[in-house]
C-alpha atoms as a PDB file:
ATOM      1  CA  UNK A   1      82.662  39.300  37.585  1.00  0.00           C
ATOM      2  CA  UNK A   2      85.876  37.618  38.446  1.00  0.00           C
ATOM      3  CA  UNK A   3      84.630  34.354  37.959  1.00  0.00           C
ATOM      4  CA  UNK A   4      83.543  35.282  34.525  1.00  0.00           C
ATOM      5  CA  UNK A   5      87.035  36.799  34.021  1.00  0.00           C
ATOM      6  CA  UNK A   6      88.371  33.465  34.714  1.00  0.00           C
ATOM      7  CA  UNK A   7      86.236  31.723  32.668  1.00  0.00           C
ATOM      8  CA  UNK A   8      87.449  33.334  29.795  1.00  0.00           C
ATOM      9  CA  UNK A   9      90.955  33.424  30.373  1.00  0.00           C
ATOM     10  CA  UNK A  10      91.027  29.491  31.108  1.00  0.00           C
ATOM     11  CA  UNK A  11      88.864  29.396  27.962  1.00  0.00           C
ATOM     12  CA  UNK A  12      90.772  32.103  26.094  1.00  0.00           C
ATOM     13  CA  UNK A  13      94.319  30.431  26.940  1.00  0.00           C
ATOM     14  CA  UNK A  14      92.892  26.904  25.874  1.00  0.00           C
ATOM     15  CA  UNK A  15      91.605  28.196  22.358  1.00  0.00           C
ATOM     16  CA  UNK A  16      94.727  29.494  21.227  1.00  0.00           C
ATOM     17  CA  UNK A  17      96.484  26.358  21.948  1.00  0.00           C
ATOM     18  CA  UNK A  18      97.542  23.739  19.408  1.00  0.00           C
ATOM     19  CA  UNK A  19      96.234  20.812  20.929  1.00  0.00           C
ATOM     20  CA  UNK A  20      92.862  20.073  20.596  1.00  0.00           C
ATOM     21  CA  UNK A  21      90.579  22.078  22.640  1.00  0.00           C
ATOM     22  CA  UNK A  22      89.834  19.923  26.291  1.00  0.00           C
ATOM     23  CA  UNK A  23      87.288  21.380  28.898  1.00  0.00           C
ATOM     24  CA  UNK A  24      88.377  21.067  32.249  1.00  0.00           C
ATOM     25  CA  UNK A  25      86.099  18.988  34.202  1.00  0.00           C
ATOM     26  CA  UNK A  26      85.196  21.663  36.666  1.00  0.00           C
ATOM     27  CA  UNK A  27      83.800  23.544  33.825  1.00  0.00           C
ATOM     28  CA  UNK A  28      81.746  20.615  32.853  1.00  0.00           C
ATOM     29  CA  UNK A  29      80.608  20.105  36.423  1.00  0.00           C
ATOM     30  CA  UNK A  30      79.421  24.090  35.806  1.00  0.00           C
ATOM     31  CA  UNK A  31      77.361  23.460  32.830  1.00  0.00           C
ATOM     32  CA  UNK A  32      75.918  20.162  34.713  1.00  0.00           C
ATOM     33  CA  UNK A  33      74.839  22.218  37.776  1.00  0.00           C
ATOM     34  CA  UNK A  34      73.098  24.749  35.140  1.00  0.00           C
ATOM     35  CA  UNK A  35      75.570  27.431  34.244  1.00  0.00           C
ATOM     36  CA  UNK A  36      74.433  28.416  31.160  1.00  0.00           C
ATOM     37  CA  UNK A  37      77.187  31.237  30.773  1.00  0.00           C
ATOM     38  CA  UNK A  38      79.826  28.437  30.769  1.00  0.00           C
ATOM     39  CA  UNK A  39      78.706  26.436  27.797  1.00  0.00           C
ATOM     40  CA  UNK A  40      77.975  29.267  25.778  1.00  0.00           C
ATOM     41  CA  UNK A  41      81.751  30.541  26.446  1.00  0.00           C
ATOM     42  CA  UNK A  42      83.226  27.055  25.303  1.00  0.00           C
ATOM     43  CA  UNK A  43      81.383  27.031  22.367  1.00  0.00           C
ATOM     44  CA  UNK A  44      82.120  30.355  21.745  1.00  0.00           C
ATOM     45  CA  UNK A  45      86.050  29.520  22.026  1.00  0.00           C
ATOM     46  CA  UNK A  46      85.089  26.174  19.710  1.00  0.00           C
ATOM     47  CA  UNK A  47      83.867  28.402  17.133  1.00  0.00           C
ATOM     48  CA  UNK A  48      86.794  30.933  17.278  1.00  0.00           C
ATOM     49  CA  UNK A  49      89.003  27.782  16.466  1.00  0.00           C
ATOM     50  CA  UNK A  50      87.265  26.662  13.952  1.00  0.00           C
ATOM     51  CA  UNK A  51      87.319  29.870  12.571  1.00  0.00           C
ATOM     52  CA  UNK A  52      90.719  29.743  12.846  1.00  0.00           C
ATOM     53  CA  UNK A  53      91.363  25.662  11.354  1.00  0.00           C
ATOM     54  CA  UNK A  54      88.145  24.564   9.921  1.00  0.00           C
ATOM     55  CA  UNK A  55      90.050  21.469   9.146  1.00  0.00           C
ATOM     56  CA  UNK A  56      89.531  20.336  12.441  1.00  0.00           C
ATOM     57  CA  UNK A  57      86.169  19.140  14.067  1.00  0.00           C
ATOM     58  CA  UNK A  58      85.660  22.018  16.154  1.00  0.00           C
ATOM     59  CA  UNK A  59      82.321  22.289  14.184  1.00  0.00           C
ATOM     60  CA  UNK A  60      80.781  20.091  15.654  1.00  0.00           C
ATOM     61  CA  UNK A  61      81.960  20.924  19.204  1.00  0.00           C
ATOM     62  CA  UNK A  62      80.840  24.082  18.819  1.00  0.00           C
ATOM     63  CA  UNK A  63      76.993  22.897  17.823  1.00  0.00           C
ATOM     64  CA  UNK A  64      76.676  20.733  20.504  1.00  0.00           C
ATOM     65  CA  UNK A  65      77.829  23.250  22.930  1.00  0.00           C
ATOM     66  CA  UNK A  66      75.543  26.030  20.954  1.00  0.00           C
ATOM     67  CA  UNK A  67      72.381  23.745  21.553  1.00  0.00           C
ATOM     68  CA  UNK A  68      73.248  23.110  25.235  1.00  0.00           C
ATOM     69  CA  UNK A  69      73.466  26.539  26.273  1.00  0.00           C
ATOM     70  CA  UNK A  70      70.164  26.942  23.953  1.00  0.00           C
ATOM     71  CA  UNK A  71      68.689  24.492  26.036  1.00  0.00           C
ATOM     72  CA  UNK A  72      69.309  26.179  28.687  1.00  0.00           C
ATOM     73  CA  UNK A  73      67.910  29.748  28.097  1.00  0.00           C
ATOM     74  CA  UNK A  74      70.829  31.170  27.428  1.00  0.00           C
ATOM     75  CA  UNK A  75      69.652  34.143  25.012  1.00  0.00           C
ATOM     76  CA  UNK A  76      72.858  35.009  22.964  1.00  0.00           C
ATOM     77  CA  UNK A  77      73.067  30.999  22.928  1.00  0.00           C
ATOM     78  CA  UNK A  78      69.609  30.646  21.479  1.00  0.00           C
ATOM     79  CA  UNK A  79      69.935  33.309  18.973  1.00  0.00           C
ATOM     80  CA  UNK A  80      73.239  31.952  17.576  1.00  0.00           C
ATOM     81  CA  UNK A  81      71.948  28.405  17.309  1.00  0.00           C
ATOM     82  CA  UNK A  82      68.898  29.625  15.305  1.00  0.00           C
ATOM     83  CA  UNK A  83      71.795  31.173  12.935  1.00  0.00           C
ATOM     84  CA  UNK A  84      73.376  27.627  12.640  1.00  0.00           C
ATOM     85  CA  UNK A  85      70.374  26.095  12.292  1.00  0.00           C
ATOM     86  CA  UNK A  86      69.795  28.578   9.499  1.00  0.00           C
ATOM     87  CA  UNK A  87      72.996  28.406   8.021  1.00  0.00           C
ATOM     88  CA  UNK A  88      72.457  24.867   7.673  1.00  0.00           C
ATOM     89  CA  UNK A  89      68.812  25.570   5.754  1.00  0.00           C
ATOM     90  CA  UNK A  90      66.751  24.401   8.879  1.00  0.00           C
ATOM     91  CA  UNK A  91      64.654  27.338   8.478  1.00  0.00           C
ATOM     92  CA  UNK A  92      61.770  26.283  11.186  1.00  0.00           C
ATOM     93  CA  UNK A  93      63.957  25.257  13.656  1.00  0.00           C
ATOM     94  CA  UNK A  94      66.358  28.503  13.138  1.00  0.00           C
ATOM     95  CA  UNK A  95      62.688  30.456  13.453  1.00  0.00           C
ATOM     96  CA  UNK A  96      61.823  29.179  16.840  1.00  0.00           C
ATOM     97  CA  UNK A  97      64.996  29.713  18.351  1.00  0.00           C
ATOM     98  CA  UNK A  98      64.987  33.224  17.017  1.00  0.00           C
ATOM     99  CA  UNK A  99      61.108  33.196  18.667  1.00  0.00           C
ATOM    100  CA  UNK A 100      62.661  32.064  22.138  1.00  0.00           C
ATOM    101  CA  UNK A 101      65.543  34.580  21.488  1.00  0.00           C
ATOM    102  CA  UNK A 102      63.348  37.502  21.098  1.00  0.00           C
ATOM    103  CA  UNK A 103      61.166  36.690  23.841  1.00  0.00           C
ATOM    104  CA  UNK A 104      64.361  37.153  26.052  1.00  0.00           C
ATOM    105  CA  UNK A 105      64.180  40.999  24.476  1.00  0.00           C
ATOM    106  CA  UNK A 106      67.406  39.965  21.765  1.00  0.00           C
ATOM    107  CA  UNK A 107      66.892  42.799  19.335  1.00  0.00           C
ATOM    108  CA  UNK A 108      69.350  40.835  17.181  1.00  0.00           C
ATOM    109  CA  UNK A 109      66.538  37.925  16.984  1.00  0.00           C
ATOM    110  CA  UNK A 110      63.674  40.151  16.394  1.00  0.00           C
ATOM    111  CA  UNK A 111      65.368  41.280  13.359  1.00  0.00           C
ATOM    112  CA  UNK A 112      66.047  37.781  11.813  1.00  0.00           C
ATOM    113  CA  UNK A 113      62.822  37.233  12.118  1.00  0.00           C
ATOM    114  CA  UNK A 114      61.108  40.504  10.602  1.00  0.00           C
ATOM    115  CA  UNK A 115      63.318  38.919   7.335  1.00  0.00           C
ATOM    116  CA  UNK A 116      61.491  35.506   7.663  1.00  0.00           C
ATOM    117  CA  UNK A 117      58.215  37.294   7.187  1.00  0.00           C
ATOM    118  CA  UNK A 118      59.757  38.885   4.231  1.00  0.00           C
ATOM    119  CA  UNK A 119      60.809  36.404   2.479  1.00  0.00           C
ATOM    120  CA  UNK A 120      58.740  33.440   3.730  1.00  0.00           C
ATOM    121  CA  UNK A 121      61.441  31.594   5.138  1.00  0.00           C
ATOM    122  CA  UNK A 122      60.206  28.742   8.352  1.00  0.00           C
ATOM    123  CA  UNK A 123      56.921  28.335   7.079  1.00  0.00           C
ATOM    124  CA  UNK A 124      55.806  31.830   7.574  1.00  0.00           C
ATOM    125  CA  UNK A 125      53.589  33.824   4.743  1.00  0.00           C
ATOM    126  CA  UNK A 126      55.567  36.943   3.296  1.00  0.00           C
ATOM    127  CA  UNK A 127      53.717  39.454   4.883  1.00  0.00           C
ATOM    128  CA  UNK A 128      56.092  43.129   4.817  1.00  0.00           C
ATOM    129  CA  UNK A 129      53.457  45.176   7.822  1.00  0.00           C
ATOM    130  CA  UNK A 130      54.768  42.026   9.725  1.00  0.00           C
ATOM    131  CA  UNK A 131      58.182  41.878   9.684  1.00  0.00           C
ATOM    132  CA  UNK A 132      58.177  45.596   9.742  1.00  0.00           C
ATOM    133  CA  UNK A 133      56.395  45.543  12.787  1.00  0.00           C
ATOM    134  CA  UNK A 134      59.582  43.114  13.902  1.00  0.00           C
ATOM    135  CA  UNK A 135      62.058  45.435  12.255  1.00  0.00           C
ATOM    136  CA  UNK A 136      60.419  48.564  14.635  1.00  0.00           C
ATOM    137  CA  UNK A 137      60.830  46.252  18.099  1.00  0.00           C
ATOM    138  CA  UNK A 138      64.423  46.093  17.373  1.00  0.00           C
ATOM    139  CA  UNK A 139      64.915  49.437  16.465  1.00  0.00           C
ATOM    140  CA  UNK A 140      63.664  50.233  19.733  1.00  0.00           C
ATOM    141  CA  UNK A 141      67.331  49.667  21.289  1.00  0.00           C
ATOM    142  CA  UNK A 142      68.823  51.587  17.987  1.00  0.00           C
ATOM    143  CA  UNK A 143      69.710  47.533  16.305  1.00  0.00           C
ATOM    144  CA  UNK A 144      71.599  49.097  13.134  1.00  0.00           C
ATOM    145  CA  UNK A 145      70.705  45.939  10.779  1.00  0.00           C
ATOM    146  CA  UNK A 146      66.615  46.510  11.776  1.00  0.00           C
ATOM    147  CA  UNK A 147      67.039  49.411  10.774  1.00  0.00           C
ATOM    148  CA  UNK A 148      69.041  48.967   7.613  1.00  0.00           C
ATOM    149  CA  UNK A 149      66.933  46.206   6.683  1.00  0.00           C
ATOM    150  CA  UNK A 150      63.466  48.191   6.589  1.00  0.00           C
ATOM    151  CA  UNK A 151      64.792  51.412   4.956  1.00  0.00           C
ATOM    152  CA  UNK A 152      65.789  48.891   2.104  1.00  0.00           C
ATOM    153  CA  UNK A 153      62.544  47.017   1.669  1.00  0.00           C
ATOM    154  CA  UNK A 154      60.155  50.459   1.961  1.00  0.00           C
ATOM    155  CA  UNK A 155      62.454  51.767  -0.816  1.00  0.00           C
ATOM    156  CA  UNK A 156      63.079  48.980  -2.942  1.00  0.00           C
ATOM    157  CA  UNK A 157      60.068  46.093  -2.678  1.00  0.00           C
ATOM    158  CA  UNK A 158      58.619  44.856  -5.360  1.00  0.00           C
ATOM    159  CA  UNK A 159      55.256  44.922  -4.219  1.00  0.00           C
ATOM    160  CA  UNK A 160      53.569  48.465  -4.260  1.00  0.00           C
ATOM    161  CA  UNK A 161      51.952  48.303  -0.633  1.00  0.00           C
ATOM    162  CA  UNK A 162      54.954  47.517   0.803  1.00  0.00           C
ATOM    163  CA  UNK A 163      56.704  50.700  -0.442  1.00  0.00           C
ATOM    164  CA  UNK A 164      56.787  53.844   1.574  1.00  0.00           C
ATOM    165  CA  UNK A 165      60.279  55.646   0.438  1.00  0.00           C
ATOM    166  CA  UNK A 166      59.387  58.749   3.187  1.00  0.00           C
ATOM    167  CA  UNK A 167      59.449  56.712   5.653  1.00  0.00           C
ATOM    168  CA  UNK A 168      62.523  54.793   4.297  1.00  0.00           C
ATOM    169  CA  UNK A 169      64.200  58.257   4.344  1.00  0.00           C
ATOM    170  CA  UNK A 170      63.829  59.033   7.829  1.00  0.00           C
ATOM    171  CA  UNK A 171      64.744  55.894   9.128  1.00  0.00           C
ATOM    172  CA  UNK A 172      68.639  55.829   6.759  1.00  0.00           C
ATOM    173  CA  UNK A 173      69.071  59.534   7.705  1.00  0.00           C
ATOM    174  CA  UNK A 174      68.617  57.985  11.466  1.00  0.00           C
ATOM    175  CA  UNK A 175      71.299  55.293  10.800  1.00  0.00           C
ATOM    176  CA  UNK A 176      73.399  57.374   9.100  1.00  0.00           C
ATOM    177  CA  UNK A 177      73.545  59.711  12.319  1.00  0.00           C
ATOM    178  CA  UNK A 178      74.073  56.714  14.506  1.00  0.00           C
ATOM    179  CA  UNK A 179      77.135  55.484  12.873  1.00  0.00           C
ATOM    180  CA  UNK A 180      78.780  58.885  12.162  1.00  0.00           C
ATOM    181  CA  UNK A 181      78.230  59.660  15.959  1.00  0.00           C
ATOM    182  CA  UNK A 182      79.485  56.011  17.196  1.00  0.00           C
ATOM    183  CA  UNK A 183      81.987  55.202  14.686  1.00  0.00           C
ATOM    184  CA  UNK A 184      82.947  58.117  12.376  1.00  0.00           C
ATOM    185  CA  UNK A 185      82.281  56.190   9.568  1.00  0.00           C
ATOM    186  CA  UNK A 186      78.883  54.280   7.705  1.00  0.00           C
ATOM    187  CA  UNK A 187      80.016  50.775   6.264  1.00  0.00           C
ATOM    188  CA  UNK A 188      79.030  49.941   2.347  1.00  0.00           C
ATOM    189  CA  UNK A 189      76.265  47.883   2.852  1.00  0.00           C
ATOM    190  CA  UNK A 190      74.463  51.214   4.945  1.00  0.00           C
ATOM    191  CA  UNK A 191      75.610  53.637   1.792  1.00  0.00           C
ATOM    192  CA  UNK A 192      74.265  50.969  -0.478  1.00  0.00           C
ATOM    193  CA  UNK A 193      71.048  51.331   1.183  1.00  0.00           C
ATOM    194  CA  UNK A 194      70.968  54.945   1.319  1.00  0.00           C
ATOM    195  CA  UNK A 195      71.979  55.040  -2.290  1.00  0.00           C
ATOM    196  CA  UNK A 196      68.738  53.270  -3.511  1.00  0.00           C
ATOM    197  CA  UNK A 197      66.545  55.101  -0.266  1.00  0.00           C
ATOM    198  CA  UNK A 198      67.669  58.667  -2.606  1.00  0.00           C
ATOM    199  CA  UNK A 199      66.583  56.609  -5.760  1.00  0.00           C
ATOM    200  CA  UNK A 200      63.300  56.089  -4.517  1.00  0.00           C
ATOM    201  CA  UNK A 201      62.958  59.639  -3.773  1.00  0.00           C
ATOM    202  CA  UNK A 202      64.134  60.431  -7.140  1.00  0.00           C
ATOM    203  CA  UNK A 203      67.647  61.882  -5.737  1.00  0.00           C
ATOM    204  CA  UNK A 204      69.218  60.500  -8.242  1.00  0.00           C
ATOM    205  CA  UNK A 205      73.201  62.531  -8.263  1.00  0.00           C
ATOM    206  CA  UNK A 206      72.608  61.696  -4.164  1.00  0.00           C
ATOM    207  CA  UNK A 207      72.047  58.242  -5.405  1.00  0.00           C
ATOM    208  CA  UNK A 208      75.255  58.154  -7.605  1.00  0.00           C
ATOM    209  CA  UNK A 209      77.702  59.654  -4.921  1.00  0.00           C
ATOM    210  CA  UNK A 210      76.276  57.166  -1.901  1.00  0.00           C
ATOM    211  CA  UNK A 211      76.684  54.370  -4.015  1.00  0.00           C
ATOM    212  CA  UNK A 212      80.237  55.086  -5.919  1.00  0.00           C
ATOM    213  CA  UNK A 213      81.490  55.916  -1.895  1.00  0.00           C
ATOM    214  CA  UNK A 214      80.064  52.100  -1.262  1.00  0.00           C
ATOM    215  CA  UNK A 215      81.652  50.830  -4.063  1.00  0.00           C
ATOM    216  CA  UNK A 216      85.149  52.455  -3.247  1.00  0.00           C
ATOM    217  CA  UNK A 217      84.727  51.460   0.275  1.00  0.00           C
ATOM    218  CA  UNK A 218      83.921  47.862  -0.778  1.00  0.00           C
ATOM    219  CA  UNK A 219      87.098  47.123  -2.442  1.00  0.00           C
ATOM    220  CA  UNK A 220      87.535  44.967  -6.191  1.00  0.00           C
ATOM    221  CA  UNK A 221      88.013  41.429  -4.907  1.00  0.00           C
ATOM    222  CA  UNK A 222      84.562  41.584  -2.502  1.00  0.00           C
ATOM    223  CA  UNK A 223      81.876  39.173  -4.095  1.00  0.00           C
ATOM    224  CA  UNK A 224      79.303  41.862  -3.912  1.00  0.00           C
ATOM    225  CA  UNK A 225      80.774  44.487  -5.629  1.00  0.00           C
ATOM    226  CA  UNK A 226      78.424  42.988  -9.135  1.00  0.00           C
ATOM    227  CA  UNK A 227      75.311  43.402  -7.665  1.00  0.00           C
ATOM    228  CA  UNK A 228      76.853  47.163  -6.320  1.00  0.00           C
ATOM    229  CA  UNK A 229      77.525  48.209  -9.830  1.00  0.00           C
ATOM    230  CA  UNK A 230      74.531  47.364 -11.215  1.00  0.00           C
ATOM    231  CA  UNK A 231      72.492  49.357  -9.060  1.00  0.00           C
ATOM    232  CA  UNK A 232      74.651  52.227  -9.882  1.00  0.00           C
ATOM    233  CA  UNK A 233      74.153  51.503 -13.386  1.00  0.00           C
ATOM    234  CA  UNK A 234      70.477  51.994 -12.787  1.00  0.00           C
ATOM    235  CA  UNK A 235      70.661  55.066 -11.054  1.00  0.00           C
ATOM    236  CA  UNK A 236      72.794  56.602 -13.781  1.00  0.00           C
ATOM    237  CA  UNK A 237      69.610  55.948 -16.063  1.00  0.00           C
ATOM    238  CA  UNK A 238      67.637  57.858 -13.696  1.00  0.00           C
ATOM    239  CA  UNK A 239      65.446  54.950 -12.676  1.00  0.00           C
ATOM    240  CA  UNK A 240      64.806  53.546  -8.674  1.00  0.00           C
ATOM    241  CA  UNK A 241      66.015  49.767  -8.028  1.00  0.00           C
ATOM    242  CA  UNK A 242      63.478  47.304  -7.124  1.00  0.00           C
ATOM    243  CA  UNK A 243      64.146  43.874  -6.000  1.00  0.00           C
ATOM    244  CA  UNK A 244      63.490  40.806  -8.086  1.00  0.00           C
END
């Protein structure tokens, strides 16, 4: 534990720093003797700067770092690469990573790629009963976007079979409990969710409040607040969304 502490305070102290970011060699000499915890922490302090300045070429510092620390088993590493790689429209290479991640039990991972199988992203046939197989391994450790994520598509997929707005219920009244008990609040996107969950079980004034409370919380400058309104709109009229 200390030596992780000091890791991150070397690391921490560096990042913050106007300079460019350079590694001490005996943190190299770590990641060379296969300390996969050490490059995933400097590219984790390589992103944070970029976050911070894209102008500069931390970027790239941080995807090389990313990938090593992939390469090395390194499951947060693997999962976060596969996001890059995803980000960057590399779909089959972002869905084995998430494979490798979710071998290593990521519940993060495992819900990245129940969304591949619904929207045929990496190759992969949309097939719903698979990713909400995926969706259900995640939601084994309580993962809040798994869970999010499948109450949308039972209530709102286009295709028939893939409906099941019951079982959508349970699971956002679940969610719903998790984040009052653990944070005291439920974000927009959740409301949004439960919003068009109530529309599919024709609770349509539920609908209305859940989804003018997600619209309040969301704020007037946030680039989804369109696509929030016009949901409302339809549940106004009575009528459940579907997706496109």
């Amino acid at each position: 534990m200390q030596h992780k502490l000091l890791i991150l305070l070397i690391l921490s102290i560096m990042a913050h720093a106007e300079e460019p970011l350079v590694i001490p060699q005996s943190l190299i000499d770590q990641v060379e003797q296969g300390n996969a915890e050490v490059a995933y922490y400097i590219a984790s302090q390589f992103n944070q700067r970029n976050f911070e300045n894209p102008d500069t070429d931390d970027e790239n510092e941080t995807k090389k770092w990313m990938k090593k620390a992939a390469e090395m088993d390194y499951p947060q590493a693997m999962f976060e690469w596969g996001l890059m790689l995803d980000y960057d429209d590399e779909k089959k290479q972002a869905l084995a990573w998430y494979q490798k991640a979710a071998e290593s039990g990521l519940s993060d991972a495992m819900e990245k790629i129940g969304n591949f199988y619904i929207f045929g992203f990496g190759g992969l046939s949309t097939d719903c009963q698979e990713a909400y197989e995926w969706y259900k391994k995640a939601e084994l450790v309580e993962n809040k976007l798994a869970y999010n994520d499948h109450a949308w598509h039972l209530a709102t997929a286009s295709d028939k079979s893939c409906r099941s707005p019951e079982r959508a219920l349970r699971l956002i009244t679940k969610l719903v409990g998790l984040y009052q008990r653990e944070m005291n609040h439920v974000p927009p996107h959740v409301l949004d969710t439960q919003a068009a969950v109530f529309a599919s079980v024709s609770e349509f004034n539920k609908a209305i409040k859940s989804q003018e409370k997600a619209i309040e919380l969301l704020g007037e400058n946030n680039e989804d607040l369109g696509s929030y309104q016009e949901r409302l709109d339809v549940y106004t009229q009575r009528k459940a969304w579907f997706q496109k």
